[in-house]
Protein backbone atom coordinates (compact mmCIF):
# COMPACT_ATOMS: atom_id res chain seq x y z
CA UNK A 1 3.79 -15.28 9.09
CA UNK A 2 0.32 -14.35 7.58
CA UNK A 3 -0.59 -14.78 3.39
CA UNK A 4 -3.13 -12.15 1.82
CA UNK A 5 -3.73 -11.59 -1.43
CA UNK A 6 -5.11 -8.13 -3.21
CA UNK A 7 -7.79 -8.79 -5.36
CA UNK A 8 -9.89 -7.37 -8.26
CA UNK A 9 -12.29 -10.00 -8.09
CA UNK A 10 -13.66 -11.56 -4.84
CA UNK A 11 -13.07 -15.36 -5.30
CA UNK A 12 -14.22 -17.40 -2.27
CA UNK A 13 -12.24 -20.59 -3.33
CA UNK A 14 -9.24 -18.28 -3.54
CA UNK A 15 -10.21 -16.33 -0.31
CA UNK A 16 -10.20 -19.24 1.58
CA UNK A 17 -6.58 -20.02 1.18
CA UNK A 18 -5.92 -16.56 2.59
CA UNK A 19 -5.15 -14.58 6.30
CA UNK A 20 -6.65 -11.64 4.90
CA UNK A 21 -8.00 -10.06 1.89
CA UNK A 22 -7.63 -6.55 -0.14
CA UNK A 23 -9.76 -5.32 -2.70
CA UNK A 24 -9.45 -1.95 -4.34
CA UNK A 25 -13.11 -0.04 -3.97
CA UNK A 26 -11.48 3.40 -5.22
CA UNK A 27 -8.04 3.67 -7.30
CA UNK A 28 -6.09 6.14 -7.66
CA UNK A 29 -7.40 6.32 -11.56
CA UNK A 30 -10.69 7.61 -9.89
CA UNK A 31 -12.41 4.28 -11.20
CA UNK A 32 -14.81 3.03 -8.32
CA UNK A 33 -15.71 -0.49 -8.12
CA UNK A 34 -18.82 -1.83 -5.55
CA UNK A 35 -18.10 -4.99 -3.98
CA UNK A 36 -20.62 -6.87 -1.62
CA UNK A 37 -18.98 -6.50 1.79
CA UNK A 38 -17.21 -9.51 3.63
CA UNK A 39 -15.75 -9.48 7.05
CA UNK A 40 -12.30 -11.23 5.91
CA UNK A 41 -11.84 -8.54 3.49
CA UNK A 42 -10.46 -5.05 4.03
CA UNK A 43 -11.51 -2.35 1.09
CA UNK A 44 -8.53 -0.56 -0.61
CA UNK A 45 -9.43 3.51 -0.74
CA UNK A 46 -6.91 5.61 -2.72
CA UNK A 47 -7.05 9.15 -0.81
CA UNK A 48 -5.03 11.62 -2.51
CA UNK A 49 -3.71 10.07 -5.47
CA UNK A 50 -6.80 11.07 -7.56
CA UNK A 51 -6.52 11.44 -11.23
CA UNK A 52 -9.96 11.87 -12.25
CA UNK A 53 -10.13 14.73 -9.08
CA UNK A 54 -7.21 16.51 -10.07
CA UNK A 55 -7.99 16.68 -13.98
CA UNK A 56 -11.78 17.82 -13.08
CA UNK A 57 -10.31 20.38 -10.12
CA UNK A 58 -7.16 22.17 -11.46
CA UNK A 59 -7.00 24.08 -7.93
CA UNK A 60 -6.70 20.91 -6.13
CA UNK A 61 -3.32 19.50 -7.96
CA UNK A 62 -0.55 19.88 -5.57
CA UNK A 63 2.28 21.79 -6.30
CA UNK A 64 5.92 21.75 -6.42
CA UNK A 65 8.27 24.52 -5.06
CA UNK A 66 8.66 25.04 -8.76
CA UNK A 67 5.33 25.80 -9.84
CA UNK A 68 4.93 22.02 -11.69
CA UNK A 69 1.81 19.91 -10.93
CA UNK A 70 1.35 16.61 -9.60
CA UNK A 71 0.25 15.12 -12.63
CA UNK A 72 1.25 11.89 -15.03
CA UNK A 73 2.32 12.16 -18.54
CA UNK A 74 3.58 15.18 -20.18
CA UNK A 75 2.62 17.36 -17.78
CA UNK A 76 5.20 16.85 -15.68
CA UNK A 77 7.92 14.63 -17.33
CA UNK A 78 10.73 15.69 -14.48
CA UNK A 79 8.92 13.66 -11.86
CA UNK A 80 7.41 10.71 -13.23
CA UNK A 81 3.98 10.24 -11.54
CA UNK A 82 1.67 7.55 -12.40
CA UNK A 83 -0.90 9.18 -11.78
CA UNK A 84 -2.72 12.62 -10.61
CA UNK A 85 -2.29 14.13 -6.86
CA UNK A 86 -4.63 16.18 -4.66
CA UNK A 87 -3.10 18.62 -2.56
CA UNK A 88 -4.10 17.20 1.09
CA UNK A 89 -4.97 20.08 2.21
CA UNK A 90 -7.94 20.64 -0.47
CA UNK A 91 -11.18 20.65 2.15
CA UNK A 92 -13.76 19.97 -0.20
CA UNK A 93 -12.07 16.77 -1.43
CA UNK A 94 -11.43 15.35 2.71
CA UNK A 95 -15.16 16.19 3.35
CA UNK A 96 -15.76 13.83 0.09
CA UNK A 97 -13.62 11.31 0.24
CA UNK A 98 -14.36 11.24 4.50
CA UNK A 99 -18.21 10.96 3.15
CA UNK A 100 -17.11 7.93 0.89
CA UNK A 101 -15.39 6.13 3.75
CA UNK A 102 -17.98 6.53 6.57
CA UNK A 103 -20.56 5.36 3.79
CA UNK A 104 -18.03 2.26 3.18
CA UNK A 105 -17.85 1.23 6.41
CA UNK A 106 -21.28 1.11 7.41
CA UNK A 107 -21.02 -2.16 5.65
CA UNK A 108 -19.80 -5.49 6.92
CA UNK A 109 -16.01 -5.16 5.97
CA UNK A 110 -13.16 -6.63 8.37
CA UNK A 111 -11.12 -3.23 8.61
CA UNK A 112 -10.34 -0.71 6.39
CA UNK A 113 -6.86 -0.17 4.51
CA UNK A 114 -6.06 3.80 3.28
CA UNK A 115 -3.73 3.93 0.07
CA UNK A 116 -1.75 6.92 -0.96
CA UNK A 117 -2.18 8.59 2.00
CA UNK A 118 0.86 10.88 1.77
CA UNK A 119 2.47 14.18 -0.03
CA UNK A 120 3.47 13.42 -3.73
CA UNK A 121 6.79 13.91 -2.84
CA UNK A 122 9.85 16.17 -0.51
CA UNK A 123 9.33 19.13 -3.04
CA UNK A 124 5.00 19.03 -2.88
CA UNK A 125 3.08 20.54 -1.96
CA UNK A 126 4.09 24.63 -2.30
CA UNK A 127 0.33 25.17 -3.58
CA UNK A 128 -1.32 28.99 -1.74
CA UNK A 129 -3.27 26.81 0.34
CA UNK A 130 -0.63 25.13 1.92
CA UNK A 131 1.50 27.96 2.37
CA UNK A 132 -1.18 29.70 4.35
CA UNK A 133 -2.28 26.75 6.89
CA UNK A 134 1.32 26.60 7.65
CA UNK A 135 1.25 30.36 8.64
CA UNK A 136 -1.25 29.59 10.32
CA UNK A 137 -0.15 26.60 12.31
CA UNK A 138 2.58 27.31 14.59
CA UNK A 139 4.56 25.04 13.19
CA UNK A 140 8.56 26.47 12.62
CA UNK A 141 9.24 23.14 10.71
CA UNK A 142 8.30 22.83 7.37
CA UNK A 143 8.22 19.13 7.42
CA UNK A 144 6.97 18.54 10.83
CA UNK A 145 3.80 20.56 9.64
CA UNK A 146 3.15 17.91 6.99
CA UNK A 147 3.57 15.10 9.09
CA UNK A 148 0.80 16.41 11.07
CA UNK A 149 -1.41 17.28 7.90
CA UNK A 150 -1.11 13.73 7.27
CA UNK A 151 -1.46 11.72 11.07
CA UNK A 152 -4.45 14.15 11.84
CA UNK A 153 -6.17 12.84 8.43
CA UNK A 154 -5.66 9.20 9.57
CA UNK A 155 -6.75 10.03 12.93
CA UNK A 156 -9.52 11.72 11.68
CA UNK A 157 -10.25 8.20 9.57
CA UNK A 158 -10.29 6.43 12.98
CA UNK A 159 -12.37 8.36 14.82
CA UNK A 160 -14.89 8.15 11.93
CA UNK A 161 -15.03 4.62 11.60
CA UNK A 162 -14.11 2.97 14.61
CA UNK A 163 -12.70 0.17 12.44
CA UNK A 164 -8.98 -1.30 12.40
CA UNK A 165 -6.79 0.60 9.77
CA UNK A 166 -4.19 -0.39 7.52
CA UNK A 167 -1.93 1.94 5.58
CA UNK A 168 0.07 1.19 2.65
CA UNK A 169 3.38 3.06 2.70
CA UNK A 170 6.27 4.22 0.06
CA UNK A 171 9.01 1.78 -0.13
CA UNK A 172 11.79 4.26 1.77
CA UNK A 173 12.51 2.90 5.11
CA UNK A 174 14.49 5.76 5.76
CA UNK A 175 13.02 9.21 4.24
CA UNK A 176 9.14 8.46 4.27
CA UNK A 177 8.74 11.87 6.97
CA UNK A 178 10.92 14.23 4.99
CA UNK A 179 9.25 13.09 1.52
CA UNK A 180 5.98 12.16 2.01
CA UNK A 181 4.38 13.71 5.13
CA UNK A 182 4.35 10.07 6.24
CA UNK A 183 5.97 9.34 10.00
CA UNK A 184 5.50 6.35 11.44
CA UNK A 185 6.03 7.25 14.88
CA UNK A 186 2.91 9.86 15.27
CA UNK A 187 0.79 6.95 13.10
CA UNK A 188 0.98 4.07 15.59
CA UNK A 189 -1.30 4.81 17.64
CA UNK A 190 -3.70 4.83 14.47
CA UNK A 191 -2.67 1.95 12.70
CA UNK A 192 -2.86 -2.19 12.90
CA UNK A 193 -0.33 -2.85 10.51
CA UNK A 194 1.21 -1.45 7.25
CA UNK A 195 2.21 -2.37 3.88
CA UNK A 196 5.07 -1.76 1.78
CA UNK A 197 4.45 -3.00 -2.10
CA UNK A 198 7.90 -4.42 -3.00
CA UNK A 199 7.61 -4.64 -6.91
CA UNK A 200 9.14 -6.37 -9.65
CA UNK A 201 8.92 -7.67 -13.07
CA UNK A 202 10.92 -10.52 -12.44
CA UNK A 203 12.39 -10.72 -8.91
CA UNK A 204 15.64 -12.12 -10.76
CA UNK A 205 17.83 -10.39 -8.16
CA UNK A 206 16.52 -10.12 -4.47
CA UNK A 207 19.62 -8.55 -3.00
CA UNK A 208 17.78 -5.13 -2.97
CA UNK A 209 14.71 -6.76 -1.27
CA UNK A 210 17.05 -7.46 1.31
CA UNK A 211 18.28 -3.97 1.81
CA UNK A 212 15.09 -2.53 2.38
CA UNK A 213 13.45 -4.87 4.63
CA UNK A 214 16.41 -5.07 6.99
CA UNK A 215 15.83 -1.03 6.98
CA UNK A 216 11.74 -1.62 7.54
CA UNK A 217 11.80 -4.52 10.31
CA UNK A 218 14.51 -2.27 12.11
CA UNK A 219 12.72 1.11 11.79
CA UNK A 220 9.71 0.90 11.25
CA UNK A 221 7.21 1.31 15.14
CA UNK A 222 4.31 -0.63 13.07
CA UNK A 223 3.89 -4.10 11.86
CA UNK A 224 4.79 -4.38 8.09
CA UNK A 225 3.57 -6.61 5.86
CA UNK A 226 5.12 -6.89 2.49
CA UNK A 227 3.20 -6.85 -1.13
CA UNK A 228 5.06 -8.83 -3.62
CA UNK A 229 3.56 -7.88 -7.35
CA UNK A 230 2.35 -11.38 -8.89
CA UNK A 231 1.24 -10.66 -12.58
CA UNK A 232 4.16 -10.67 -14.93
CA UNK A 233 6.98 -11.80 -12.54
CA UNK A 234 6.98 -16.19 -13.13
CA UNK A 235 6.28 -18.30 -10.79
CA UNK A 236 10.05 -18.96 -9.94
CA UNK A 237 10.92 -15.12 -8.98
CA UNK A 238 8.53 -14.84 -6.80
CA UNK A 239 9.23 -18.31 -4.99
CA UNK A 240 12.92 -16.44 -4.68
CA UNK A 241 11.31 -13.17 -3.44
CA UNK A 242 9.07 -14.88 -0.47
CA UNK A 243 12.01 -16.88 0.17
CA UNK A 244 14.38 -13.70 0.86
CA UNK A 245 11.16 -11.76 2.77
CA UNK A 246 10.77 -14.96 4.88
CA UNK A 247 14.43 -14.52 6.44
CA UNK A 248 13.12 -11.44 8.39
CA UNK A 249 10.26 -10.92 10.58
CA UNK A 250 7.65 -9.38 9.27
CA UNK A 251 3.94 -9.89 9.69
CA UNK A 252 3.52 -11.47 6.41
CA UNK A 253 3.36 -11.43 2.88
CA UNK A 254 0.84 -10.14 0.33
CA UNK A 255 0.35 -11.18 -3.11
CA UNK A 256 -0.75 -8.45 -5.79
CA UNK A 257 -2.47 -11.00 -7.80
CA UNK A 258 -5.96 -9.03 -9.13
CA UNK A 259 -7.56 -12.26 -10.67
CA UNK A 260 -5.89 -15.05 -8.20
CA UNK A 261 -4.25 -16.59 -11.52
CA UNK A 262 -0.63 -16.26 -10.15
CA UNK A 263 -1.09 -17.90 -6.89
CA UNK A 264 -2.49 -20.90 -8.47
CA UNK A 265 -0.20 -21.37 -11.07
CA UNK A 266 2.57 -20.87 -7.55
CA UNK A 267 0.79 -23.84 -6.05
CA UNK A 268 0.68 -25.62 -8.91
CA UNK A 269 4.60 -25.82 -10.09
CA UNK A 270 5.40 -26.91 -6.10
CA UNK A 271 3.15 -29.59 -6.39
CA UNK A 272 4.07 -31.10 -9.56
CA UNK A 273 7.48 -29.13 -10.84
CA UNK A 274 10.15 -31.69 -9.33
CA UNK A 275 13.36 -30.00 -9.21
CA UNK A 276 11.31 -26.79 -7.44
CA UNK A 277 10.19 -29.57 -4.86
CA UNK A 278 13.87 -30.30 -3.96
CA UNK A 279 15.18 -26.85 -3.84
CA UNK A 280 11.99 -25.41 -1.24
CA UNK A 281 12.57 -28.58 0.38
CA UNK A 282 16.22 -28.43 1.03
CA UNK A 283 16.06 -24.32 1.70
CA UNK A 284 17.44 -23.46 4.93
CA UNK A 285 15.50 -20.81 5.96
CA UNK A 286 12.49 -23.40 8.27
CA UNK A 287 9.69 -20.24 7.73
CA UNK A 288 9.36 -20.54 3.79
CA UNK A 289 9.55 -24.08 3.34
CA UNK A 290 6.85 -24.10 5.70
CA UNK A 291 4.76 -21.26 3.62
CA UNK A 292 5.13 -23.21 0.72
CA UNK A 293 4.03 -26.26 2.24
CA UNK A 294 0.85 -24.41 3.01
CA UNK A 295 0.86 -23.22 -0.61
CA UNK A 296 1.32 -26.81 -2.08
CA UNK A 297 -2.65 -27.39 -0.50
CA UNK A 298 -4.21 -24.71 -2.17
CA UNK A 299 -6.02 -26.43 -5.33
């Protein structure tokens, strides 16, 4: 089982301890951050969760079947988003953000991972664009036509770049095509591996993290990594969460951990915490006790 880490900022004593690393280069904010490239890391690039995009471009929002836009805050309190969506069907902003990748990767980077790659949700997007290239498509299926908006964008990505692709994915093992646009299936053939971010502010209770990967690891046609959040959970919930992820088999485990201050504060407490010594130690399951024994090293 592989370790990787998501960072902010590109620590080489940090990096080292890693299998791979992931560093945001565009957010779904719209905030853009250069990084010098490095062949064990793979850039993060937020593609249609845009809020800067969708604030400057009204036309691009998507839109429900309701006439509400894809947008945080107040302006649209029934669905919650954290932030603003692009319709993906909005050519001017592919051509753009294509431009941004192909730029990207003519750099030295080991891969390339696509984030929010995906419809806002089932009931998005009903925008006049999207009801006319599905008139135009063939398509009798509503939701099949979105799941090919979606796998020709990715494929599209590939050709492009010729580099290995990551996706990260909505945690619903079972609903991801009929929401989001986003099946699996028609994807393979585009993608290394995917993520699923598996957050928490405390990971006091795992029984739901066992739910959902027993869904992924059953369903899912492409390797999945799993992205534990590791900036306000403690040290101890997340030890519990790797411990439950660790029972199944998935390709590994990613730590959302911007600065690297989490994972060495992890390290840290199995070294020198006693009584967390004896219960890793003494767990049954022979795949974490053996990921923290490679965590006890990092210092």
């Amino acid at each position: 089982m592989k370790l990787g880490i998501t960072l902010k900022r590109l620590d080489e004593e940090v990096m080292a301890w890693f299998d791979l690393i992931l560093t945001p280069v565009r957010q779904v904010t719209g905030e853009m951050r250069t990084k010098a490239s490095n062949q064990k890391v793979r850039p993060v690039v937020s593609c249609f969760g845009h809020t800067l995009a969708a604030n400057k471009h009204p036309d691009w929002i998507a839109i429900s079947d309701d006439g509400l836009p894809a947008l945080p805050g107040r302006k649209n309190l029934r669905d919650g988003f954290a932030w603003g969506w692009v319709c993906p069907n909005v050519e001017e902003h592919r051509k753009n953000l294509l431009a941004f990748v192909k730029e990207l990767v003519a750099n030295d980077w080991g891969g390339l991972h696509l984030d929010s790659v995906q419809f806002p949700d089932v009931n998005y997007c009903h925008c006049e664009r999207c009801k006319g290239k599905f008139a135009e498509s063939g398509f009798e299926d509503w939701f099949g036509w979105r799941a090919s908006v979606i796998t020709q964008w990715v494929a599209g990505v590939v050709k492009e770049t010729e580099r290995p692709i990551s996706l990260t994915i909505h945690p619903d093992p079972y609903f991801l095509r009929e929401r989001f646009g986003t099946d699996l299936g028609e994807l393979k053939p585009f993608l290394e591996w995917c993520m699923v971010p598996l957050y928490c502010l405390t990971y006091d209770l795992t029984y739901w993290l066992d739910t959902l990967l027993y869904a992924f690891v059953n369903l899912s046609p492409v390797p999945v990594f799993v992205e534990l959040y590791a900036v306000e959970p403690k040290a101890f919930g997340i030890l519990k969460a790797m411990a439950t992820v660790a029972k199944y088999p998935v390709a590994g485990i990613i730590f959302y951990d911007p600065r690297g201050e989490k994972v060495r504060e992890i390290a840290k407490i199995l070294r020198e915490d006693k009584g967390v010594r004896e219960l890793v130690s003494s767990h049954p399951n022979r795949k974490f006790r053996e990921l923290a024994e490679r965590i006890c090293e990092w210092r």
